[in-house]
C-alpha atoms as a PDB file:
ATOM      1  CA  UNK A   1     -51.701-107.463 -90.840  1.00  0.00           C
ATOM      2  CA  UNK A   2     -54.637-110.088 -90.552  1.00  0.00           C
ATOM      3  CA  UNK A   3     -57.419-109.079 -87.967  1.00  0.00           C
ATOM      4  CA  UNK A   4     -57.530-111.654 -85.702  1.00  0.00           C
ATOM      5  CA  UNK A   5     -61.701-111.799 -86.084  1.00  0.00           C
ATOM      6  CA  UNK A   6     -61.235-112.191 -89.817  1.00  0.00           C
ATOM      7  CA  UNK A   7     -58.957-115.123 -89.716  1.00  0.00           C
ATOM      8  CA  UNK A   8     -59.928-118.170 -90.955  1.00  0.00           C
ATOM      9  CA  UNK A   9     -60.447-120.817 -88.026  1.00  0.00           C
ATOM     10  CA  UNK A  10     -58.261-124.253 -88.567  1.00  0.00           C
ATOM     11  CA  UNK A  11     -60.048-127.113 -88.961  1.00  0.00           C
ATOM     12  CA  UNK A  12     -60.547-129.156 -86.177  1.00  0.00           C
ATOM     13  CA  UNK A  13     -58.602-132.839 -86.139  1.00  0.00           C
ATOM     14  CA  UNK A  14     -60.116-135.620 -84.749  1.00  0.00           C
ATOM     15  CA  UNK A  15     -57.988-136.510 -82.101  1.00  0.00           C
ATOM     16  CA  UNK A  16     -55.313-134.120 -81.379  1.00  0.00           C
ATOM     17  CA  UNK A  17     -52.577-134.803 -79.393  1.00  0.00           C
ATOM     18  CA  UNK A  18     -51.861-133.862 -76.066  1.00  0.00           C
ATOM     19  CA  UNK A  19     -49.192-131.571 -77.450  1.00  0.00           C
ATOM     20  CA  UNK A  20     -51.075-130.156 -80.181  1.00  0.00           C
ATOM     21  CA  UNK A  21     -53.561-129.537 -77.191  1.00  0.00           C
ATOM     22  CA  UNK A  22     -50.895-128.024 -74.951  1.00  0.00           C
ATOM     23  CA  UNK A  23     -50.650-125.206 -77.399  1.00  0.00           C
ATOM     24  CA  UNK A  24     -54.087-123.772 -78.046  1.00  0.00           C
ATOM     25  CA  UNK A  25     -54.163-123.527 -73.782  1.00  0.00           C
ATOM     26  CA  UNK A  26     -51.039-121.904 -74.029  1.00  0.00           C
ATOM     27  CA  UNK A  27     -52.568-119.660 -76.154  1.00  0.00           C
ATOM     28  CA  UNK A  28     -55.295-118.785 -73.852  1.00  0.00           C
ATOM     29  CA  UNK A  29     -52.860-118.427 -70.622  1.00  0.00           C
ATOM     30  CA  UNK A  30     -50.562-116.099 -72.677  1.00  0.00           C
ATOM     31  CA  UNK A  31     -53.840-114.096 -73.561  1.00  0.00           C
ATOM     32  CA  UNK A  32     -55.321-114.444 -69.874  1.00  0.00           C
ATOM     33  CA  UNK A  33     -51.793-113.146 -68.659  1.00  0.00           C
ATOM     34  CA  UNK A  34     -51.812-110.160 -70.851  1.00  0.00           C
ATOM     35  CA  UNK A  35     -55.160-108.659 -69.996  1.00  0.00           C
ATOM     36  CA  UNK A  36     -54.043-109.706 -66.559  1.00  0.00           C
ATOM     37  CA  UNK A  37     -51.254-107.231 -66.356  1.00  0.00           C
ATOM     38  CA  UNK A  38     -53.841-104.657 -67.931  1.00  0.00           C
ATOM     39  CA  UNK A  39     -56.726-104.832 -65.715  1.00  0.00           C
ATOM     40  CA  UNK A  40     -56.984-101.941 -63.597  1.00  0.00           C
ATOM     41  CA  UNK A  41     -59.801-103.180 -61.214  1.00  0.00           C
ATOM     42  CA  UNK A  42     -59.349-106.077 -58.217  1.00  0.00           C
ATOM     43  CA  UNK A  43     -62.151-108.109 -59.512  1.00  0.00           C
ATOM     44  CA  UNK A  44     -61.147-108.101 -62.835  1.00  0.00           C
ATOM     45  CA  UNK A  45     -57.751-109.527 -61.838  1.00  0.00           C
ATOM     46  CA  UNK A  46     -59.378-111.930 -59.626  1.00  0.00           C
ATOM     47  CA  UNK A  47     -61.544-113.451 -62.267  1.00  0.00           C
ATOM     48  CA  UNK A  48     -58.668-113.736 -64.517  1.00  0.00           C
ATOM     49  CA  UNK A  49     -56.241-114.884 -62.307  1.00  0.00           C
ATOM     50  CA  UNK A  50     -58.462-117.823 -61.498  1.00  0.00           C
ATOM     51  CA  UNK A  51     -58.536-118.554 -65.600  1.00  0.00           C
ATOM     52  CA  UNK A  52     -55.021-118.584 -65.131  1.00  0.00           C
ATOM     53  CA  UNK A  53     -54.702-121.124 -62.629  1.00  0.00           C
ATOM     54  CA  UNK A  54     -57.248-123.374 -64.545  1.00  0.00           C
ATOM     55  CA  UNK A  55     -55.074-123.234 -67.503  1.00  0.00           C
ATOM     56  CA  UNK A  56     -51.905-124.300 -65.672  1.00  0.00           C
ATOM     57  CA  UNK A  57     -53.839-127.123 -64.100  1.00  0.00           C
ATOM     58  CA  UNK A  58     -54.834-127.727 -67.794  1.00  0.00           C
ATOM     59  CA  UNK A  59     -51.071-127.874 -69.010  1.00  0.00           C
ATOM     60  CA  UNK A  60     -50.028-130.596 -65.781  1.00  0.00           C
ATOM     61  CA  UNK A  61     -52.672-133.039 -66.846  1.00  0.00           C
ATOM     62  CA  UNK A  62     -51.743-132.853 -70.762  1.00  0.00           C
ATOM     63  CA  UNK A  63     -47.976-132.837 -69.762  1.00  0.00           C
ATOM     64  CA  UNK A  64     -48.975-135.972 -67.476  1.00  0.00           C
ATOM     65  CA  UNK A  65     -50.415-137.588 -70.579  1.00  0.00           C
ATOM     66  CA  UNK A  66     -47.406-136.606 -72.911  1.00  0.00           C
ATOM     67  CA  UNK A  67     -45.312-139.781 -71.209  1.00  0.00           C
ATOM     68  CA  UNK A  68     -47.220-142.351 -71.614  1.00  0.00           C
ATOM     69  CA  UNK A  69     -48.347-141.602 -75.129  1.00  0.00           C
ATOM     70  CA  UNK A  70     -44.690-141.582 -75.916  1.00  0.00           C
ATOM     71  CA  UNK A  71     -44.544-144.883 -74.763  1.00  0.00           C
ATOM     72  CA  UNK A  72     -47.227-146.488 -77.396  1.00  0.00           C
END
């Protein structure tokens, strides 16, 4: 199994799409969601709950974009 703080970083593209984009924050909301359901303390929760929100704000703008990039 490959530690994930070993593994080799991708490269970075210049211009990614909005869809490439849309997965890398649904990386981070699956991740915030996880140590969501693990927190034990209010505050903690709060905190993350709030990342959480930002990330699904985050996915509407992208999936706004995804249209009219379609269209070009």
């Amino acid at each position: 199994m490959i530690d994930a703080a070993t593994a080799e970083k991708p490269t970075k593209m210049a211009n990614p799409s909005p869809a490439t984009r849309m997965w890398v924050v649904l990386q981070k909301l699956t991740r915030a969601r996880d140590d969501y359901t693990r927190a034990k303390d209010r505050s903690t929760r709060l905190a993350l709950a709030g990342n959480i929100s930002d990330f699904v704000t985050q996915l509407q703008s992208l999936a706004d974009t995804l249209p009219e990039k379609a269209e070009r």
